[in-house]
PDB file of N, CA and C in Angstrom:
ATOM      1  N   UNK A   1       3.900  -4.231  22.763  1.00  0.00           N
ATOM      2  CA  UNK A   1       5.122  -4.511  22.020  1.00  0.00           C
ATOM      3  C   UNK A   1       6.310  -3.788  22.632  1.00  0.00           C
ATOM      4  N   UNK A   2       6.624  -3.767  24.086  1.00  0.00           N
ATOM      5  CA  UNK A   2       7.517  -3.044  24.697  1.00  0.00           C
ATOM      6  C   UNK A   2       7.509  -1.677  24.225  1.00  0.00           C
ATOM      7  N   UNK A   3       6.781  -0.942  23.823  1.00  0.00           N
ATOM      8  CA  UNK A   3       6.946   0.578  23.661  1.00  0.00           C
ATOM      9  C   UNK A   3       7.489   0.955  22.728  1.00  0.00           C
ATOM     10  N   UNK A   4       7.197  -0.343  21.700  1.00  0.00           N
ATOM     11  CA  UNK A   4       7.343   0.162  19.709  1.00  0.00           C
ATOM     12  C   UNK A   4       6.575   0.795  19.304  1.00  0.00           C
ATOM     13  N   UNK A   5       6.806   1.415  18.238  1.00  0.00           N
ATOM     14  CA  UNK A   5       5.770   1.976  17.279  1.00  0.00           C
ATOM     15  C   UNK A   5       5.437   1.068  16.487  1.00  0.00           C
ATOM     16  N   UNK A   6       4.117   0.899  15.952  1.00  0.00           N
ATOM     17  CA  UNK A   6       3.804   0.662  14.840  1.00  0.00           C
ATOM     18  C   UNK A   6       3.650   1.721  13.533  1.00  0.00           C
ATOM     19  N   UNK A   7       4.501   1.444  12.363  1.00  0.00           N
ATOM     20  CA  UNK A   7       4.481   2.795  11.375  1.00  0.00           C
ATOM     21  C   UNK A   7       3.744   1.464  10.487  1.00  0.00           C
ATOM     22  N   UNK A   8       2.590   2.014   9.937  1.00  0.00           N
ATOM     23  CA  UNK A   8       2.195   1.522   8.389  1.00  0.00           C
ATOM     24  C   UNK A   8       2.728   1.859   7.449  1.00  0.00           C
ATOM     25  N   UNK A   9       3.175   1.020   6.456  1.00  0.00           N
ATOM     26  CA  UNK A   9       4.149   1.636   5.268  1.00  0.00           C
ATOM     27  C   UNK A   9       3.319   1.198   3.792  1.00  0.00           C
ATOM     28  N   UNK A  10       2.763   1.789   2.487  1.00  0.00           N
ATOM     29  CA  UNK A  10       2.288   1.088   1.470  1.00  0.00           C
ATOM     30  C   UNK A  10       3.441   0.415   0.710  1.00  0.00           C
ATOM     31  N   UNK A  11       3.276  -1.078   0.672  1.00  0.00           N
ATOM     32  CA  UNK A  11       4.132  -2.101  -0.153  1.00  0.00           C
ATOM     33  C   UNK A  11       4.028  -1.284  -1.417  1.00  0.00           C
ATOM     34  N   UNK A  12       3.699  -0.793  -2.466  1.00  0.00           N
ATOM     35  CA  UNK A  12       3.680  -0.453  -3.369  1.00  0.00           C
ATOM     36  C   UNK A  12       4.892   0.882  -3.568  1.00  0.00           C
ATOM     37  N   UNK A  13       4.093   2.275  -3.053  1.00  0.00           N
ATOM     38  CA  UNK A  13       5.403   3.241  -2.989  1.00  0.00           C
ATOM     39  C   UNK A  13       6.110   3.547  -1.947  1.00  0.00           C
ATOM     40  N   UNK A  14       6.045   3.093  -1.105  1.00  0.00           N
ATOM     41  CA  UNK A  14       6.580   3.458   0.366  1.00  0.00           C
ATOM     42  C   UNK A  14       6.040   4.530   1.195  1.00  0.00           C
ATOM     43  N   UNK A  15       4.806   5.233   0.988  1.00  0.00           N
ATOM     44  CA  UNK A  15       4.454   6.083   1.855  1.00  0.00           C
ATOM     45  C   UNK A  15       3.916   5.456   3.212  1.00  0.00           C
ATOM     46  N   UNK A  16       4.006   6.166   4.497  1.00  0.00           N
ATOM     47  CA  UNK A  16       3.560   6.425   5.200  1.00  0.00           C
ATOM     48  C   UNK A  16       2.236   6.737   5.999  1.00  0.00           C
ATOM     49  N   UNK A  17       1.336   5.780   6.334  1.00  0.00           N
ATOM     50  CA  UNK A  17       0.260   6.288   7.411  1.00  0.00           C
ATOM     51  C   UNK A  17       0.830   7.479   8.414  1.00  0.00           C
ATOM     52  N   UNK A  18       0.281   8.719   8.310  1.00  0.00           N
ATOM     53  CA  UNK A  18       0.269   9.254   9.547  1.00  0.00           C
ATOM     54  C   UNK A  18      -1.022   9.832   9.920  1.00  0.00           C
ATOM     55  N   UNK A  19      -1.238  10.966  10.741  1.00  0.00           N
ATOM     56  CA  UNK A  19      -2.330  11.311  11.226  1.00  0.00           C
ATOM     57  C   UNK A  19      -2.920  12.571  10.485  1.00  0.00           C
ATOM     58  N   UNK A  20      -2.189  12.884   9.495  1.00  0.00           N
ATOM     59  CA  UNK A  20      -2.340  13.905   8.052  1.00  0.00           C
ATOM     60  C   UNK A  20      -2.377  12.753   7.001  1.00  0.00           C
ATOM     61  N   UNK A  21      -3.060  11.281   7.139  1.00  0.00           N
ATOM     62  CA  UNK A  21      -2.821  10.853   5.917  1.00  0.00           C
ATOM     63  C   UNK A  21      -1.689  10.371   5.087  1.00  0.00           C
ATOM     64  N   UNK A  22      -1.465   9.499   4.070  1.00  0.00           N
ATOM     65  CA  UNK A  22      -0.587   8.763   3.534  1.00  0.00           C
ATOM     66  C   UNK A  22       0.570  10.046   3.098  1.00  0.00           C
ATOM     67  N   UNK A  23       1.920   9.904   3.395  1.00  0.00           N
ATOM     68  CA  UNK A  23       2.778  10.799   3.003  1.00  0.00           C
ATOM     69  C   UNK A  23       4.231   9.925   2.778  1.00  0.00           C
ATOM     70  N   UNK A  24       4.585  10.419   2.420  1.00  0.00           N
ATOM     71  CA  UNK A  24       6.364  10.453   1.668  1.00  0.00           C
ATOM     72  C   UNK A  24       7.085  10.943   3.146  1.00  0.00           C
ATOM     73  N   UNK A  25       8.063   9.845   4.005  1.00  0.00           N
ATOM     74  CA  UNK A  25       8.622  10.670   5.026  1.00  0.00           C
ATOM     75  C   UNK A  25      10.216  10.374   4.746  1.00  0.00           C
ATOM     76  N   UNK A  26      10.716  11.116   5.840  1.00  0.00           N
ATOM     77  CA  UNK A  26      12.383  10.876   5.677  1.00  0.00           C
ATOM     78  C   UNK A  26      12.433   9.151   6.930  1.00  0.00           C
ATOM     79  N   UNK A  27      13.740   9.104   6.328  1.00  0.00           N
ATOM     80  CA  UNK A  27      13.983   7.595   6.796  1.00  0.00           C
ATOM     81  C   UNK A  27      13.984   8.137   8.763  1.00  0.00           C
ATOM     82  N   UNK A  28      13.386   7.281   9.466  1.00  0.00           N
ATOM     83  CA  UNK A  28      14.016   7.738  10.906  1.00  0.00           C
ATOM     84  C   UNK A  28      14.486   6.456  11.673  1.00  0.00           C
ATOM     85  N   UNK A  29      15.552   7.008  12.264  1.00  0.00           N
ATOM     86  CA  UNK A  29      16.526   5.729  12.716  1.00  0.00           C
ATOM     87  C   UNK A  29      15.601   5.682  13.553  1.00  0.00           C
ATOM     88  N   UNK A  30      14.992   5.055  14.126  1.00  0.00           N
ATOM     89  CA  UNK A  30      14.351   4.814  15.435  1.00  0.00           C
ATOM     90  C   UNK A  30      14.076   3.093  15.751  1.00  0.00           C
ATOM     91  N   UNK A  31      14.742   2.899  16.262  1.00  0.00           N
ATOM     92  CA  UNK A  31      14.797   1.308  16.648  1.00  0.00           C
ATOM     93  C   UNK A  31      14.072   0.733  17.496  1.00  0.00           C
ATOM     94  N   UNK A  32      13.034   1.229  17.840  1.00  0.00           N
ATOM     95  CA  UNK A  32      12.115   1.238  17.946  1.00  0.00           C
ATOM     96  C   UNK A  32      10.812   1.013  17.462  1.00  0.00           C
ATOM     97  N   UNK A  33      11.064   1.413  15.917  1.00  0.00           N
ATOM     98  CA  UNK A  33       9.807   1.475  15.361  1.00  0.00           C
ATOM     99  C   UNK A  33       9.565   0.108  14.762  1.00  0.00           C
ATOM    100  N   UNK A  34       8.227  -0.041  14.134  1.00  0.00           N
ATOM    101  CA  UNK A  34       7.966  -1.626  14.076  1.00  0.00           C
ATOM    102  C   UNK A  34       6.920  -1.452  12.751  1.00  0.00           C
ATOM    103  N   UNK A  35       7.634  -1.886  11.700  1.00  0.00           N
ATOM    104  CA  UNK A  35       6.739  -1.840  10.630  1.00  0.00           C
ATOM    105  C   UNK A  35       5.842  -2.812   9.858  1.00  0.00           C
ATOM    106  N   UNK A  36       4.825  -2.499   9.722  1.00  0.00           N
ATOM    107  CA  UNK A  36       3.842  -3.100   8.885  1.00  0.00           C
ATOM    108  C   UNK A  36       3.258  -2.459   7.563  1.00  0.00           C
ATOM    109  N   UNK A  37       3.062  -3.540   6.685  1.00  0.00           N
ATOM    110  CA  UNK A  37       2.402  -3.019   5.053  1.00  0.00           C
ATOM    111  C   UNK A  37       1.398  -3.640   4.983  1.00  0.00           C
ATOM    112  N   UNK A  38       0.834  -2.288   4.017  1.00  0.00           N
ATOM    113  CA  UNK A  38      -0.645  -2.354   3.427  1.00  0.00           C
ATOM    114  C   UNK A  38      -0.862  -1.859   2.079  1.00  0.00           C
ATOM    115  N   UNK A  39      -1.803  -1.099   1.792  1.00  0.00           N
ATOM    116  CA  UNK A  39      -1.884  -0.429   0.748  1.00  0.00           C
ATOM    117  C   UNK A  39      -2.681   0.474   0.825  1.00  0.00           C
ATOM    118  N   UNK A  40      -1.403   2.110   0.644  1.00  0.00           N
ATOM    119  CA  UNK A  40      -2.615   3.061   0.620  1.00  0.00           C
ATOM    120  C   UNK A  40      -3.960   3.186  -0.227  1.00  0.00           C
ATOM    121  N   UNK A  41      -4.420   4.119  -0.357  1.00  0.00           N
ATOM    122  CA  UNK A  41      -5.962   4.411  -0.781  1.00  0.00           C
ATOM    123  C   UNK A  41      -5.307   4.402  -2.449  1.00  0.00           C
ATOM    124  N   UNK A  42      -4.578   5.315  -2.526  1.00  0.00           N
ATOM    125  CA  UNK A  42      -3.962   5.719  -4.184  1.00  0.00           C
ATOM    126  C   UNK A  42      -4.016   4.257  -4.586  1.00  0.00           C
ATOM    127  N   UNK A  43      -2.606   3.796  -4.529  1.00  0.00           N
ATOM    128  CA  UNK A  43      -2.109   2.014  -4.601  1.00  0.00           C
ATOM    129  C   UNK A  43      -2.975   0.773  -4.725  1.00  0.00           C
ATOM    130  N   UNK A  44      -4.160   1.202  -3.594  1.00  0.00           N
ATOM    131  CA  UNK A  44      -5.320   0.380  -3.536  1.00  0.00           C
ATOM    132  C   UNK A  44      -6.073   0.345  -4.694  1.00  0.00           C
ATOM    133  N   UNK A  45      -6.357   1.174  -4.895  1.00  0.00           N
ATOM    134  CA  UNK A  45      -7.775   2.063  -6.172  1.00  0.00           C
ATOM    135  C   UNK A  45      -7.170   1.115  -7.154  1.00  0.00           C
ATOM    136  N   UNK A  46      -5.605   1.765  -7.788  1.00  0.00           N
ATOM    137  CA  UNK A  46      -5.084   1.242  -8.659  1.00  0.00           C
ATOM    138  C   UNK A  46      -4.896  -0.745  -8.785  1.00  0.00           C
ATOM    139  N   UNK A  47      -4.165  -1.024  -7.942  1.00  0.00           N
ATOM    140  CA  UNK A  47      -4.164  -2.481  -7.408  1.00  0.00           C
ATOM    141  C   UNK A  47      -5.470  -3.270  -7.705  1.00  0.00           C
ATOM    142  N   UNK A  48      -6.786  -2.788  -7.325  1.00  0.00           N
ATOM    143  CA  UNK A  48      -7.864  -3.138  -7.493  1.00  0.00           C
ATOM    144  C   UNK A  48      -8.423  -3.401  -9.310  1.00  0.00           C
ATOM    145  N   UNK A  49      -8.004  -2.139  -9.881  1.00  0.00           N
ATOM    146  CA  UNK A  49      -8.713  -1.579 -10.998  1.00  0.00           C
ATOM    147  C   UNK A  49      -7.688  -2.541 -11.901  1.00  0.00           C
ATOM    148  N   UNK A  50      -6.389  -3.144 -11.720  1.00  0.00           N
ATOM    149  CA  UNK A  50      -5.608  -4.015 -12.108  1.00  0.00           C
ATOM    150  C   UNK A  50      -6.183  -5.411 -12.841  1.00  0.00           C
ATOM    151  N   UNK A  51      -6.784  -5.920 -11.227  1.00  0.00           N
ATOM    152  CA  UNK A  51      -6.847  -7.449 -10.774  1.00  0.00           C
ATOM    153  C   UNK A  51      -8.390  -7.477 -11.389  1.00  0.00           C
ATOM    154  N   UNK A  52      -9.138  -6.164 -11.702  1.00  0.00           N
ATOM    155  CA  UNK A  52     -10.488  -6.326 -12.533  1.00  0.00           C
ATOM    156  C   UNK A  52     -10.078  -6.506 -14.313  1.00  0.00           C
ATOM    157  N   UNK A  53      -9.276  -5.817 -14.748  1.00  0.00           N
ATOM    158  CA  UNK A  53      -8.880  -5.867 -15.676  1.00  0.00           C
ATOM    159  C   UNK A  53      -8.344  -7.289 -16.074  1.00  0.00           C
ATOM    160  N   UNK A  54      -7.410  -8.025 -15.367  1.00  0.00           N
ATOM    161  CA  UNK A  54      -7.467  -9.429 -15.494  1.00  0.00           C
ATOM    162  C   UNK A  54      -7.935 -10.041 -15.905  1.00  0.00           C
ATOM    163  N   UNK A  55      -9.174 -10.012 -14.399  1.00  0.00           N
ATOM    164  CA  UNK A  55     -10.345 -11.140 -14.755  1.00  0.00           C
ATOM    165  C   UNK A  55     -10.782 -10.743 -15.756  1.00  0.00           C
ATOM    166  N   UNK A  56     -10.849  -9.592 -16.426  1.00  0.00           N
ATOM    167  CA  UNK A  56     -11.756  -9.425 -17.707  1.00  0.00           C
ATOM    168  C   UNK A  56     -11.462  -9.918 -18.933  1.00  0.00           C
ATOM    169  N   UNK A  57      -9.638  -9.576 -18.878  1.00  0.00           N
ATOM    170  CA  UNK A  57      -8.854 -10.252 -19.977  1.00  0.00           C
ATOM    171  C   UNK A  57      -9.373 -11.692 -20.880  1.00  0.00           C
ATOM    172  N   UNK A  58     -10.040 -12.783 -20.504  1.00  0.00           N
ATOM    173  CA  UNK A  58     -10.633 -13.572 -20.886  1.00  0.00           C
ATOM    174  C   UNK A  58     -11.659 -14.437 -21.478  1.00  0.00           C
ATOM    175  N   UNK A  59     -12.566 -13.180 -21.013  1.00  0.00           N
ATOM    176  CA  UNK A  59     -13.910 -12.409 -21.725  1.00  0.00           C
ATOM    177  C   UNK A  59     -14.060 -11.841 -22.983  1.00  0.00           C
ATOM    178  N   UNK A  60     -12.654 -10.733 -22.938  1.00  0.00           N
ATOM    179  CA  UNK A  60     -12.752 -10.295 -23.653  1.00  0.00           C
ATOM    180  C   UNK A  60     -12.022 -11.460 -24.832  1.00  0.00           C
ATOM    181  N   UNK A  61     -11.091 -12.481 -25.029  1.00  0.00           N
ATOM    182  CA  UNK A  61     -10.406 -12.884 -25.667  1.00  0.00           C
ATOM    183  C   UNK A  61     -11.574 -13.753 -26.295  1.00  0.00           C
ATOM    184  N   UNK A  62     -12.688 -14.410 -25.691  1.00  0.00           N
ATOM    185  CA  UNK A  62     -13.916 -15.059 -26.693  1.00  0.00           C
ATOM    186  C   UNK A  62     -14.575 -14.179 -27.186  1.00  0.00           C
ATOM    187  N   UNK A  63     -14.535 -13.293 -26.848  1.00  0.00           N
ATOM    188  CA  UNK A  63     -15.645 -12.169 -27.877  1.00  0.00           C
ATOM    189  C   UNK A  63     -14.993 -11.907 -29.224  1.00  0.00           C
ATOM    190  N   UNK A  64     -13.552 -12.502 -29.231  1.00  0.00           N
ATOM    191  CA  UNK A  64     -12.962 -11.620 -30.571  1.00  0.00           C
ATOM    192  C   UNK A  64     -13.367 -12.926 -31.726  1.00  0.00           C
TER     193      UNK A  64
END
């Protein structure tokens, strides 16, 4: 990619992949850099534990 960075960013809060793990960074002008989203581990867990709750929502609405 001509000598971009790739920074991972979580769509959810905006942290940062680095090599210490998901963090909170300051903005860096670098025009250079080349971003992509995911979802950290935190975001994930949560995101996940969401989209189960959902599907459950419906289950639970014939049982009542």
């Amino acid at each position: 990619m001509n000598g971009n960075k790739v920074v991972t960013k979580c769509c959810i809060c905006g942290r940062e992949k680095t090599d210490q793990g998901w963090q909170y960074t300051f903005p860096a002008n670098e025009p250079k850099n080349v971003y992509s989203h995911g979802f950290c581990s935190a975001c994930y867990d949560v995101e996940v534990m969401k989209a189960k709750m959902r599907l459950a929502m419906p289950a639970m609405a014939v049982l009542r």
